[in-house]
Structures are given as C-alpha cells and as structure tokens.
C-alpha atoms as a PDB file:
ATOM      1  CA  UNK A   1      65.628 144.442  71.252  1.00  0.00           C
ATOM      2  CA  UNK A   2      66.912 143.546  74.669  1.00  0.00           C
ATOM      3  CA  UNK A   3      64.169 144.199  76.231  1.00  0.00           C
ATOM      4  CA  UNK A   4      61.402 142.834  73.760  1.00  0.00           C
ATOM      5  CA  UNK A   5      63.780 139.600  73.821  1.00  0.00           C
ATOM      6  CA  UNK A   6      63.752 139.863  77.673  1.00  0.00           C
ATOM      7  CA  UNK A   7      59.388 140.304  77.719  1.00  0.00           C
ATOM      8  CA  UNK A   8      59.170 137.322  75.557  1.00  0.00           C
ATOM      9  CA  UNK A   9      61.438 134.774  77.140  1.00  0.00           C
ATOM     10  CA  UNK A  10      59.683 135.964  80.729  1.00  0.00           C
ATOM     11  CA  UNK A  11      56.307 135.498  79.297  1.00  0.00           C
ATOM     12  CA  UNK A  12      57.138 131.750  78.134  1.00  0.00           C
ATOM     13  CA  UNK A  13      58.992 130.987  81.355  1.00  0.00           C
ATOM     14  CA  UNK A  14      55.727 132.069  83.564  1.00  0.00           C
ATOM     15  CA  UNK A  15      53.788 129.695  81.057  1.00  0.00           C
ATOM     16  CA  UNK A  16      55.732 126.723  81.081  1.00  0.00           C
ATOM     17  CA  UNK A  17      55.977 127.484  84.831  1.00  0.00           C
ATOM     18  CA  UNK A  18      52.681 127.366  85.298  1.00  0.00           C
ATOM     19  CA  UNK A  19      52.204 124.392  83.633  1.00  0.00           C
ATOM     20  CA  UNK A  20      55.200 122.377  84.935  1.00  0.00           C
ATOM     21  CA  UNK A  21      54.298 123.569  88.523  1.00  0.00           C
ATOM     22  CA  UNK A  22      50.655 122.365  88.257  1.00  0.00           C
ATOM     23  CA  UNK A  23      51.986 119.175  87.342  1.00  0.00           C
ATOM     24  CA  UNK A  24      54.156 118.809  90.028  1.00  0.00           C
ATOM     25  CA  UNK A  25      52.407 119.456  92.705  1.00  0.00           C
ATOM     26  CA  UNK A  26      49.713 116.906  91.465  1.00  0.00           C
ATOM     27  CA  UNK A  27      52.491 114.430  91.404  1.00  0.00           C
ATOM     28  CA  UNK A  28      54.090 114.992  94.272  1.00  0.00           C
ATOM     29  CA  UNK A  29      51.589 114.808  96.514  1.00  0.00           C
ATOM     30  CA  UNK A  30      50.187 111.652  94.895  1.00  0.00           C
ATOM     31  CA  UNK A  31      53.854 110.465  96.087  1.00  0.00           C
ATOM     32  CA  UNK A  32      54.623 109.292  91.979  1.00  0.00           C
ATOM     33  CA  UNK A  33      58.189 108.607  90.620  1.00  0.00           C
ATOM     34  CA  UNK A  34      57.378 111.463  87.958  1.00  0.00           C
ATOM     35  CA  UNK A  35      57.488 114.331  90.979  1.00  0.00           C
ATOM     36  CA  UNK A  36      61.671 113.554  90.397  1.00  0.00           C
ATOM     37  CA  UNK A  37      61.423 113.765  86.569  1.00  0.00           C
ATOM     38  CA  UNK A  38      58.904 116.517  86.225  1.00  0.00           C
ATOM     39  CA  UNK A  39      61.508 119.262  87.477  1.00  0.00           C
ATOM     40  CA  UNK A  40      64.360 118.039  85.261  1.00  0.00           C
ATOM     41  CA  UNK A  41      62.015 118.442  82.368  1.00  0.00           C
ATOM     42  CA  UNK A  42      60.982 122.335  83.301  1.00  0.00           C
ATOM     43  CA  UNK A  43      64.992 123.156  84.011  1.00  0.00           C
ATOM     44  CA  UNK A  44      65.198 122.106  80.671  1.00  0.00           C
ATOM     45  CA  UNK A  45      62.695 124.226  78.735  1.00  0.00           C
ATOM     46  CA  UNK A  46      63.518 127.164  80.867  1.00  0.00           C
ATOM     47  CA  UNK A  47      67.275 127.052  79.832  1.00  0.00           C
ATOM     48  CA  UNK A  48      65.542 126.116  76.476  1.00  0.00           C
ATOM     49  CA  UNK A  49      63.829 129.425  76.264  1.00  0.00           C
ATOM     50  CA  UNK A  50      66.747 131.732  78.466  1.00  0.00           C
ATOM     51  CA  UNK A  51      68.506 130.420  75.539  1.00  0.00           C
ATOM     52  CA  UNK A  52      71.779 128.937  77.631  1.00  0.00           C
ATOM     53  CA  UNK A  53      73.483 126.547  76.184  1.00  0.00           C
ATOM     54  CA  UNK A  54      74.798 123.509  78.401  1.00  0.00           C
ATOM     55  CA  UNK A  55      77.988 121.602  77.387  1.00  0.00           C
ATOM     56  CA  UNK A  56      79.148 119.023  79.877  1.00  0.00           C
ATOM     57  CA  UNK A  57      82.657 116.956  80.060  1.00  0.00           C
ATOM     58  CA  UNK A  58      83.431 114.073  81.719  1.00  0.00           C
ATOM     59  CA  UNK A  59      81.195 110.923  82.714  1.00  0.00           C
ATOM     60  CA  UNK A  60      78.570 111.309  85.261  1.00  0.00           C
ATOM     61  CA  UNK A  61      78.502 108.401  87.897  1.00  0.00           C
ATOM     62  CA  UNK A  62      75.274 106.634  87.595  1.00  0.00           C
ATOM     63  CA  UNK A  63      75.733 105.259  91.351  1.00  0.00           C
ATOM     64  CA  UNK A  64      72.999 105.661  94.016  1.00  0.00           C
ATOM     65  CA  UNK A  65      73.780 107.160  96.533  1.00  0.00           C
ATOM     66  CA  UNK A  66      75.821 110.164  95.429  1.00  0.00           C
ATOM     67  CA  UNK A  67      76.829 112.849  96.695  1.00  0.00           C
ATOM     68  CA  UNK A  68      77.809 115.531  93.799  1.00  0.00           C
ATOM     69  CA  UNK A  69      79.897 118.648  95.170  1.00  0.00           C
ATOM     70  CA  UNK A  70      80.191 121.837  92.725  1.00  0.00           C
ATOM     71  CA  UNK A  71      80.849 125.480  93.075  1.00  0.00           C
ATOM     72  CA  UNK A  72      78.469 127.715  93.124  1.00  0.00           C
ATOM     73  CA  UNK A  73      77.926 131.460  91.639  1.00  0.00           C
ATOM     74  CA  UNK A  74      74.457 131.587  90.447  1.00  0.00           C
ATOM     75  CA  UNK A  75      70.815 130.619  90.862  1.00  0.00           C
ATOM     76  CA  UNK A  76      71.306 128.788  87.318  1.00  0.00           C
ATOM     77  CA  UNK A  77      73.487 126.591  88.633  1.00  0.00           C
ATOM     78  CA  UNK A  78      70.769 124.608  89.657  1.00  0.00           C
ATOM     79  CA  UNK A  79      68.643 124.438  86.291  1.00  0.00           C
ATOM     80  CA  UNK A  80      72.152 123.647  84.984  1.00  0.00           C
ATOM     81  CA  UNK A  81      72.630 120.572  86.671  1.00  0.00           C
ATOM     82  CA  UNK A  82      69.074 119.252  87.183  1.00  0.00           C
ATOM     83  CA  UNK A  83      69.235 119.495  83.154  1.00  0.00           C
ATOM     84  CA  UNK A  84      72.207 117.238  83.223  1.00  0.00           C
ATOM     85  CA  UNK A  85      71.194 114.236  85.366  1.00  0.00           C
ATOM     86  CA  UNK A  86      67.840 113.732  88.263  1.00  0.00           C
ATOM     87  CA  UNK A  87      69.164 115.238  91.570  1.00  0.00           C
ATOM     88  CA  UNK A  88      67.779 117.259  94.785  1.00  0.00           C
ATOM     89  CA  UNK A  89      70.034 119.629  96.191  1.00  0.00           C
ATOM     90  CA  UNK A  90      71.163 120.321  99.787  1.00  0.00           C
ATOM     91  CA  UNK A  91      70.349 124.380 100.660  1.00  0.00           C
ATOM     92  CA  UNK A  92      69.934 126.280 103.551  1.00  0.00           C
ATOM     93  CA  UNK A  93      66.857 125.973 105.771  1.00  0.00           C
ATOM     94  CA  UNK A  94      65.969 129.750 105.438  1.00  0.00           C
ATOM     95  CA  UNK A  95      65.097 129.487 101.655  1.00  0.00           C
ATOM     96  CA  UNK A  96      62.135 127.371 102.798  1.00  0.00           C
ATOM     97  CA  UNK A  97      60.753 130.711 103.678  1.00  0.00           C
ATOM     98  CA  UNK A  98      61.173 132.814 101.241  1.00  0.00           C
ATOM     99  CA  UNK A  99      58.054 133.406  99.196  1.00  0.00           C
ATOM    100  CA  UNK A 100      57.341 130.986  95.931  1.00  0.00           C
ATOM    101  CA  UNK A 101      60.946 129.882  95.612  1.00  0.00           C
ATOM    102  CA  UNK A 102      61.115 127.921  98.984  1.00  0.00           C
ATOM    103  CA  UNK A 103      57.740 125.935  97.828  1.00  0.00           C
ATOM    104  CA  UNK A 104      59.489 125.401  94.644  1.00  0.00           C
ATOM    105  CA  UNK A 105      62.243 123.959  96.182  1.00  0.00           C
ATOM    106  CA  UNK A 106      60.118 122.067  98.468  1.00  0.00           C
ATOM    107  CA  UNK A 107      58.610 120.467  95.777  1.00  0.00           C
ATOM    108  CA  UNK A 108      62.056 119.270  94.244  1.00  0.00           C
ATOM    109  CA  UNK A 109      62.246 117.382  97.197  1.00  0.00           C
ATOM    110  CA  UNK A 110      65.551 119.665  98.510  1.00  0.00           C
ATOM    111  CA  UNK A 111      67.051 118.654 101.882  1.00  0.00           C
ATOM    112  CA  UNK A 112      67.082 122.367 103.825  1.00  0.00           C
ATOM    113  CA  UNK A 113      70.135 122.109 106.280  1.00  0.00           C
ATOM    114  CA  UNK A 114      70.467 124.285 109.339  1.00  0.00           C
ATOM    115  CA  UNK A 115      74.183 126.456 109.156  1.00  0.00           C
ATOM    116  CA  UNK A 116      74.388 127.042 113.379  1.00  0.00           C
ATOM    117  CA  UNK A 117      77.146 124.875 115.009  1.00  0.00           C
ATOM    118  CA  UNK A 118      74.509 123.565 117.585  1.00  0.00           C
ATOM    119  CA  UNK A 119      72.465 121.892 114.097  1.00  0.00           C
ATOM    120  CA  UNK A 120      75.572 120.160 113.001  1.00  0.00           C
ATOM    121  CA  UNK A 121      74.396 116.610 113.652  1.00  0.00           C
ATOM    122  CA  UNK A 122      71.083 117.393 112.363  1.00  0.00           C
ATOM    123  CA  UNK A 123      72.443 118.434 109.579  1.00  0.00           C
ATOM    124  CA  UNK A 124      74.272 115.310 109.144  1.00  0.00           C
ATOM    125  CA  UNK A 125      71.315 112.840 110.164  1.00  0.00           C
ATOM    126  CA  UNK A 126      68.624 114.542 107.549  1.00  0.00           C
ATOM    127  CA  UNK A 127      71.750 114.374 104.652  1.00  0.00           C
ATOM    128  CA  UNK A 128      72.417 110.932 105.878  1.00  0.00           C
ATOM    129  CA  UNK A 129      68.389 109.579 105.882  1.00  0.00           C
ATOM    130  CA  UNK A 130      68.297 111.027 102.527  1.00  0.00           C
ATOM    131  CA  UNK A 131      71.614 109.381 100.798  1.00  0.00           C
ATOM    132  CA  UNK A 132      69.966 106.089 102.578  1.00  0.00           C
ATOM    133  CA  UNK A 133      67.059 106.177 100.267  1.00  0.00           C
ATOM    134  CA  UNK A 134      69.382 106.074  97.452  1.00  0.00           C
ATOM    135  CA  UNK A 135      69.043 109.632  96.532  1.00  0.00           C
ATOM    136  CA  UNK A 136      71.282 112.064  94.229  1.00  0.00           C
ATOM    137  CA  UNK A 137      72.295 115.210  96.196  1.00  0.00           C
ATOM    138  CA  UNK A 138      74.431 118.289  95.187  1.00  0.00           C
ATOM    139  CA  UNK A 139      75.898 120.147  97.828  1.00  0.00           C
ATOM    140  CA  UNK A 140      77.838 123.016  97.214  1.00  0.00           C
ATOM    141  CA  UNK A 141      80.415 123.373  99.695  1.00  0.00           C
ATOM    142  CA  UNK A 142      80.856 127.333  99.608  1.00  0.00           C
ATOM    143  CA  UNK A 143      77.802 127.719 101.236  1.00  0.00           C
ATOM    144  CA  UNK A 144      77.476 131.097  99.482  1.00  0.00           C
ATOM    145  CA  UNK A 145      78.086 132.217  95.869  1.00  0.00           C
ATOM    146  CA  UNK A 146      80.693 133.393  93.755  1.00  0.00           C
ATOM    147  CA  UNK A 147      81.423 136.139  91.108  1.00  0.00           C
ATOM    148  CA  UNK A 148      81.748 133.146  88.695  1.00  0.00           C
ATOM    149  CA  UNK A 149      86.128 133.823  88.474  1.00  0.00           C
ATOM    150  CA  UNK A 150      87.226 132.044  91.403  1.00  0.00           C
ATOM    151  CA  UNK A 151      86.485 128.877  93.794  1.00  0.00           C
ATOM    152  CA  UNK A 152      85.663 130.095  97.029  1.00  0.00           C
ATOM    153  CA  UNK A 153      87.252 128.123 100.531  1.00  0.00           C
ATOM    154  CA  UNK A 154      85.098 124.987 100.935  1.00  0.00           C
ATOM    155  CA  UNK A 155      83.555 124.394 104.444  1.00  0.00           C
ATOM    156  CA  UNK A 156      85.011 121.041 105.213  1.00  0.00           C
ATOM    157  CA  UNK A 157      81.931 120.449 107.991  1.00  0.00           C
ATOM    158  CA  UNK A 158      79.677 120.059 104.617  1.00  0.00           C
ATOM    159  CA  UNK A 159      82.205 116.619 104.412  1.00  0.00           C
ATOM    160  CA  UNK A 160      81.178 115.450 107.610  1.00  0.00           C
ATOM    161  CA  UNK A 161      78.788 113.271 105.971  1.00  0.00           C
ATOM    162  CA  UNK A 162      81.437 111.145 104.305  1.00  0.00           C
ATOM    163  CA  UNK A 163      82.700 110.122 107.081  1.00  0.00           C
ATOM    164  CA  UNK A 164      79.830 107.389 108.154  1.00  0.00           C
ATOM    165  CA  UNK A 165      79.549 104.351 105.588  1.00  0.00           C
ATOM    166  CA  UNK A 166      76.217 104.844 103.438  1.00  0.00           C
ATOM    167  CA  UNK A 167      73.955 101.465 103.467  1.00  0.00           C
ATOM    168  CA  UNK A 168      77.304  99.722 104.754  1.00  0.00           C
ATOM    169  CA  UNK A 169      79.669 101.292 101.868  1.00  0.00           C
ATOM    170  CA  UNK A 170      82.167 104.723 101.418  1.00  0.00           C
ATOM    171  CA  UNK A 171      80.074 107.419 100.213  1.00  0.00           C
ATOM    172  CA  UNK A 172      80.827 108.369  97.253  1.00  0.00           C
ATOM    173  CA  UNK A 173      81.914 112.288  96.166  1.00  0.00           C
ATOM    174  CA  UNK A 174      82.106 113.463  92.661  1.00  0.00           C
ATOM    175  CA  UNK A 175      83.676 117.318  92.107  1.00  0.00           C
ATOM    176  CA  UNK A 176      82.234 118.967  89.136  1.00  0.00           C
ATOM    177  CA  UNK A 177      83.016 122.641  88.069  1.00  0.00           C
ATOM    178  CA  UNK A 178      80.404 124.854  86.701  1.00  0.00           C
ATOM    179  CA  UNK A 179      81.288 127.708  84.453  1.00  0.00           C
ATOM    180  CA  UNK A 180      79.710 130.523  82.534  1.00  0.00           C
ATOM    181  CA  UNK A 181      81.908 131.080  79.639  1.00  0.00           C
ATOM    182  CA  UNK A 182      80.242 132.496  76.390  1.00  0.00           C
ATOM    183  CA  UNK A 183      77.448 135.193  75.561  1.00  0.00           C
ATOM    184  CA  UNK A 184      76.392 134.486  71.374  1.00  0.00           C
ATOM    185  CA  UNK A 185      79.117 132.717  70.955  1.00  0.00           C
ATOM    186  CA  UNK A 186      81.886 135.036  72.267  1.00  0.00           C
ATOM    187  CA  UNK A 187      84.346 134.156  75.175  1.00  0.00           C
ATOM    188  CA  UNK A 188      83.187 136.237  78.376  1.00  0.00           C
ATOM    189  CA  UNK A 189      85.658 138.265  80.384  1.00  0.00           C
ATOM    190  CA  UNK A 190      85.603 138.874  84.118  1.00  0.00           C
ATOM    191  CA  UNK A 191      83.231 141.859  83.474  1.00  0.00           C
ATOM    192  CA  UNK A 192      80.779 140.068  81.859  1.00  0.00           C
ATOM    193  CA  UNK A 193      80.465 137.245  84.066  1.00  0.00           C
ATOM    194  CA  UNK A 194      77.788 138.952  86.369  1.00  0.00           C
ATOM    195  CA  UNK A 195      75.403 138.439  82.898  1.00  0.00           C
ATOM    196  CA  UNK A 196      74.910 135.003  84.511  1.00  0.00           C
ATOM    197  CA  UNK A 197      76.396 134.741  87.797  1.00  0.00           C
ATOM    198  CA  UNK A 198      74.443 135.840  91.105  1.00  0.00           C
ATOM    199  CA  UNK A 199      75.770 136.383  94.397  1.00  0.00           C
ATOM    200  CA  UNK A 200      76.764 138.947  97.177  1.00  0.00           C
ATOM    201  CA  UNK A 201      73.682 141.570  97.089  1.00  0.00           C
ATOM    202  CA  UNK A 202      72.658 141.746  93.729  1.00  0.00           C
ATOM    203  CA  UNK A 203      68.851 141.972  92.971  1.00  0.00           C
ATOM    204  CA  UNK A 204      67.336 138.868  91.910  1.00  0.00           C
ATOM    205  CA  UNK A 205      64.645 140.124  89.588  1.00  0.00           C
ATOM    206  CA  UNK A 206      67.180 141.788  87.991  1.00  0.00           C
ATOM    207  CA  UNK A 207      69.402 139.526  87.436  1.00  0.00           C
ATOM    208  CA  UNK A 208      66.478 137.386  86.010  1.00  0.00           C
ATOM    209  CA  UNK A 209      65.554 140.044  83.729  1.00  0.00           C
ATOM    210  CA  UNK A 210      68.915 140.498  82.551  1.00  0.00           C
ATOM    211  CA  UNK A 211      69.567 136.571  81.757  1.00  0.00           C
ATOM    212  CA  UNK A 212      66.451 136.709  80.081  1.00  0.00           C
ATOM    213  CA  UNK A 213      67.345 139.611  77.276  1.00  0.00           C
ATOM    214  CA  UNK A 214      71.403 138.668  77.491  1.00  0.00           C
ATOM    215  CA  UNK A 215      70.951 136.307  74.195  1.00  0.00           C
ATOM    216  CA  UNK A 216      72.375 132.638  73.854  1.00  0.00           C
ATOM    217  CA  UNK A 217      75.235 132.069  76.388  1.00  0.00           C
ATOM    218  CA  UNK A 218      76.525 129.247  77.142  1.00  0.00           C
ATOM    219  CA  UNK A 219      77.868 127.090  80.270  1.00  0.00           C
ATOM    220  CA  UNK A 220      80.582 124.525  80.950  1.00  0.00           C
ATOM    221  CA  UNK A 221      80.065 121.537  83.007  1.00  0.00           C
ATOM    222  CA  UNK A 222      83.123 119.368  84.408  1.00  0.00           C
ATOM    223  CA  UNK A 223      82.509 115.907  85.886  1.00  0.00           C
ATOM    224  CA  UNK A 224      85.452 114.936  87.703  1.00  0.00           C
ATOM    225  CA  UNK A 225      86.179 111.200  88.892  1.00  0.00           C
ATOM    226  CA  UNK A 226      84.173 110.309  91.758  1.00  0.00           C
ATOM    227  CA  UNK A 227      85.590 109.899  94.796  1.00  0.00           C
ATOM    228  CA  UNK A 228      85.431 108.327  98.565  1.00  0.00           C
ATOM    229  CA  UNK A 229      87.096 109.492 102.039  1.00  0.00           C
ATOM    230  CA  UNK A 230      89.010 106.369 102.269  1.00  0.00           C
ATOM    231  CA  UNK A 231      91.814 107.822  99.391  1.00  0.00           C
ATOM    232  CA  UNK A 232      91.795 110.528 102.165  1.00  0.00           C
ATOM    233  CA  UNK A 233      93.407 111.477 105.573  1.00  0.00           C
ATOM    234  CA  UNK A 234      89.771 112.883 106.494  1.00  0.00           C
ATOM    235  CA  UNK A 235      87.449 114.844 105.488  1.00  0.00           C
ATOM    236  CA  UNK A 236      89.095 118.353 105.675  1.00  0.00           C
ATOM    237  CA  UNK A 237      91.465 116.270 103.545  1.00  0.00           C
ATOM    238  CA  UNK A 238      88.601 115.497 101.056  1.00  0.00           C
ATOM    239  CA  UNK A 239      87.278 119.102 101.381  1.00  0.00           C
ATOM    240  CA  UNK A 240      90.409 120.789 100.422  1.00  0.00           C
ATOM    241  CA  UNK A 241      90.797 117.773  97.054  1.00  0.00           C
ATOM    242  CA  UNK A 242      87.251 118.207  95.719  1.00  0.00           C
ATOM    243  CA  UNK A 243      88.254 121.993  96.086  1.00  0.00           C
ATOM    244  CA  UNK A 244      91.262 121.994  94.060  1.00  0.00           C
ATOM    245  CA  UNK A 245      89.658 119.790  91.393  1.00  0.00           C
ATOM    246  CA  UNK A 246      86.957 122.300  91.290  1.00  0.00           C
ATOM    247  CA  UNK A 247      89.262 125.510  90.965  1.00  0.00           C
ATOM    248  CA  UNK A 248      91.241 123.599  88.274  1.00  0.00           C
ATOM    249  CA  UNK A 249      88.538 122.652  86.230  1.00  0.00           C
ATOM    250  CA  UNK A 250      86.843 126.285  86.558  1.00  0.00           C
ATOM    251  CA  UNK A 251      90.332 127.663  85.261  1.00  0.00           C
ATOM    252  CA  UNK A 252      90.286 124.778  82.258  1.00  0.00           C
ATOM    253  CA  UNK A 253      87.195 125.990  81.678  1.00  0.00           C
ATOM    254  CA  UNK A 254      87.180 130.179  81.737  1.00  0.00           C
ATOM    255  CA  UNK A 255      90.937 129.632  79.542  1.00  0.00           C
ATOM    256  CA  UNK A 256      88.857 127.598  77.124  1.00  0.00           C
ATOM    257  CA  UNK A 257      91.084 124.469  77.833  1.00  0.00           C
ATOM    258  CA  UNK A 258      88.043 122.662  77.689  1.00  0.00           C
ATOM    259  CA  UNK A 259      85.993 124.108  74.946  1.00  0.00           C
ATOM    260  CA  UNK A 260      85.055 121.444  71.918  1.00  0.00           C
ATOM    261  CA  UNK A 261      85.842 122.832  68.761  1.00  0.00           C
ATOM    262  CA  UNK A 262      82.476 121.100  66.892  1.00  0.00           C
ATOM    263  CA  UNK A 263      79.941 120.598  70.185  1.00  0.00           C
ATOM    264  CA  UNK A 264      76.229 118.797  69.090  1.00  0.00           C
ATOM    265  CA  UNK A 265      73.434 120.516  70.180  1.00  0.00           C
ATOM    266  CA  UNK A 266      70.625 118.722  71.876  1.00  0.00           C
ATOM    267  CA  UNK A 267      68.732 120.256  74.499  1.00  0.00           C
ATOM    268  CA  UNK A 268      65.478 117.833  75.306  1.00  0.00           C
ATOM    269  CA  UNK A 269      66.390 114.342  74.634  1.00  0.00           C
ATOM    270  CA  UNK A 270      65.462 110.915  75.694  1.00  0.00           C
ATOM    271  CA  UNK A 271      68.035 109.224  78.223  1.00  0.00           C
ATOM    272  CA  UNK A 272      68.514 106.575  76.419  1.00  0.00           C
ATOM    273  CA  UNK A 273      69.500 108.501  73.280  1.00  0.00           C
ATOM    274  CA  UNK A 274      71.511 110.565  75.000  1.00  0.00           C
ATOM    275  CA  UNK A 275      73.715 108.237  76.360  1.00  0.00           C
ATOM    276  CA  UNK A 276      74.107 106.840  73.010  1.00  0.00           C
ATOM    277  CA  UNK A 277      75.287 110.479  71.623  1.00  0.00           C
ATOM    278  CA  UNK A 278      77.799 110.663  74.380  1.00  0.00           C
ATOM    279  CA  UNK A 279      78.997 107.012  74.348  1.00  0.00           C
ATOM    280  CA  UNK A 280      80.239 108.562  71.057  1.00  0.00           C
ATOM    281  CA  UNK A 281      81.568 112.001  72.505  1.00  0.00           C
ATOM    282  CA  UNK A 282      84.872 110.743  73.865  1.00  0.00           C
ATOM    283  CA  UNK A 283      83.218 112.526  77.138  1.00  0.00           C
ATOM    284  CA  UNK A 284      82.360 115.539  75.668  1.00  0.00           C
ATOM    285  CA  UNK A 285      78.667 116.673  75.496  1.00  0.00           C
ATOM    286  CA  UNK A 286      76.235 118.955  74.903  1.00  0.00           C
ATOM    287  CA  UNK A 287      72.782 119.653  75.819  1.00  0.00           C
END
C-alpha cells in the first residue's frame, strides 16, 4: 500500500509539475506579477497531494521588506512556507547548478549567496538590492539542515544584513520555527522524524519517495514577533535572539505545547478568505 500510495502521489506531483512549471517559465520571462504567485500555488498542490498538513501560529507581518529567519531540516521546509505567505528564499550559490532543482529555484526568483569569507560583502549587496525592491526573503541561518529535534548554532554573518537601514528604515527580522510533528494523526518521536526531515547525507530521491508513501503528516509553523537590530547590542546579539526564539518554539512545538485541539482544514484558499478564517483563529491556523 506504501508503495502504490507512493506511485500515485509521484505520478500527480510530475503532472502538476509539469503544468505549474510550463506556466512559470512563460510568466517569468514575460517579467508578470503572476511568476511570484504561480510557485505558491504549486507548493500548495504538491503538499496537497504528499498529503502534509500545514498548521501555522502566530501573525505573519505583512511588511515589505522582510526578512523571515527559520530553521531548517528539510527540503519541505520550503513548500511549507511558500504555502503560507509569497516569499523567495536566500540559498547557496552551488544549488544553481545542480540539475532541474537549481532552474527551479531560479525561477522562484531565489537570491544564491556565496558562503567564502572573501564573498561576504557580495553576499550582503545582492541580499540588500533585493530587500530594496521590497521583496520577502527567508534565510535560514544554519546554513545546513537539521535532524528536525534540535536548532542548530546560527551563523550570525547571515545578520550582517540588518545592520544597514533598508530604504532609510531598521530591517525588519521575524523568527519562525518549523516543525514536523505528526504522521496520520499520531505524535512523531525522534525516530520518526527522518519521515520528513532531510539533511546530513541522506539520498534525496529517497527521501522523496518515502514522503510520498508516509501518509498524512502534518507540520507546525511558529510566527514569532518581528523584530529589528536596534532592540539589539548587534547583530551576533540578534543572531543568538532569533535563535533562542526558534529553539523554544521548536520545543513548544515537538511537546505539543502548541497543538490546537479542533484545527480547520483549508489547504487552497483565497487570501482574502483566509485572512478572514484566521482573524477568527485567535492566531491559530491551518492550511
């Protein structure tokens, strides 16, 4: 069954890929508003169809720029929070090579960041340009990821970019926690975590396959207050907050300190009635 589950959920994923893809590239290319909306669409279907559910706490700052910091344990992550609210993400220059997933990411308009010391202000300048324009990033400050259990040290250099004013104002920050914490509807323990999370070695077909015939799961989202480097000595300062917010909500989360006894399921709906469903959530939501 896992594996007929696992065949059918890859088959509709390559279709709606196909389909979403086409789409974009038209889009983007053309330049059109849609090229930001298109990908927040497919993340949806595709957690649609892998069958992960996404409940989210807190209020999401509506501000442009932002700059949105979360930990990080595995490639869902990033369907996760696309789902949630229209962002590009800050990643590493070498997945720009690898094959498909690099022109996928290209096409979600990512900002690809060198890691080397000598790139630093690079780095800083292309994050900068892009937070200029008004734009949403997430940035995940491990710059690798977890087993899904544990926070790992934040590189405070990722905070470097909160240092310089943005358009003549503080940049703002805003922590959120992701965490994989249920498989059909069942708490998972640290064993089980590796269902969903990705990191160190692990095979990334695999993994896909696995997700794909693991059944409904689901994943908590934390949005923490937003915050600036003024409330802060610097930005190792910020680093080491936004990392301790993190860690605590990840615990809240895993412990099921967060969990909503009754959560409403919606998993493709319009903005505008969405904000109306959580308006009415007393900040928690599901999608």
């Amino acid at each position: 069954m896992t594996h007929l589950r696992a065949a059918w959920s890859l088959v509709l994923i390559v279709a709606v890929t196909v389909v979403c893809l086409i789409a974009q590239i038209i889009v983007f290319y053309l330049r059109s508003p849609l090229s930001r909306q298109i990908p927040r669409l497919y993340h949806g279907l595709a957690l649609k169809v892998i069958g992960l559910r996404v409940v989210h706490h807190g209020e999401i700052a509506a501000e442009r720029p932002i700059l949105f910091v979360a930990n990080h344990s595995s490639w869902l992550d990033i369907l996760v929070l696309n789902t949630l609210t229209t962002v590009s993400f800050v990643t590493k220059a070498e997945v720009r090579t690898w094959p498909l997933i690099g022109y996928f990411a290209v096409l979600q308009h990512s900002v690809f960041v060198e890691r080397r010391a000598a790139r630093t202000a690079d780095t800083k300048d292309e994050i900068t340009r892009r937070l200029e324009m008004g734009d949403r990033l997430v940035l995940f400050p491990e710059g690798t990821s977890s087993d899904g259990n544990r926070v790992l040290p934040f590189k405070s250099a990722f905070f470097a970019v909160a240092e310089r004013p943005i358009n003549g104002r503080p940049l703002l920050v805003q922590p959120v926690s992701v965490a994989y914490t249920a498989l059909d509807g069942i708490p998972l323990g640290r064993q089980l975590r590796p269902i969903f999370t990705w990191f160190a070695d692990m095979d990334l077909f695999s993994h896909l396959w696995g997700v794909m015939g693991a059944g409904p799961g689901t994943v908590e989202v934390q949005f923490h207050p937003p915050v600036t480097i003024e409330a802060f000595a610097d930005r190792k300062a910020l680093a080491k907050a936004c990392e301790a917010q993190i860690a605590q909500g990840l615990s809240d989360s895993l412990s099921g300190r967060t969990r909503d006894p009754k959560p409403r399921r919606y998993w493709l709906v319009r903005p505008e009635r969405r904000r109306r469903l959580d308006s009415k959530s007393a900040g928690v939501n599901v999608a």
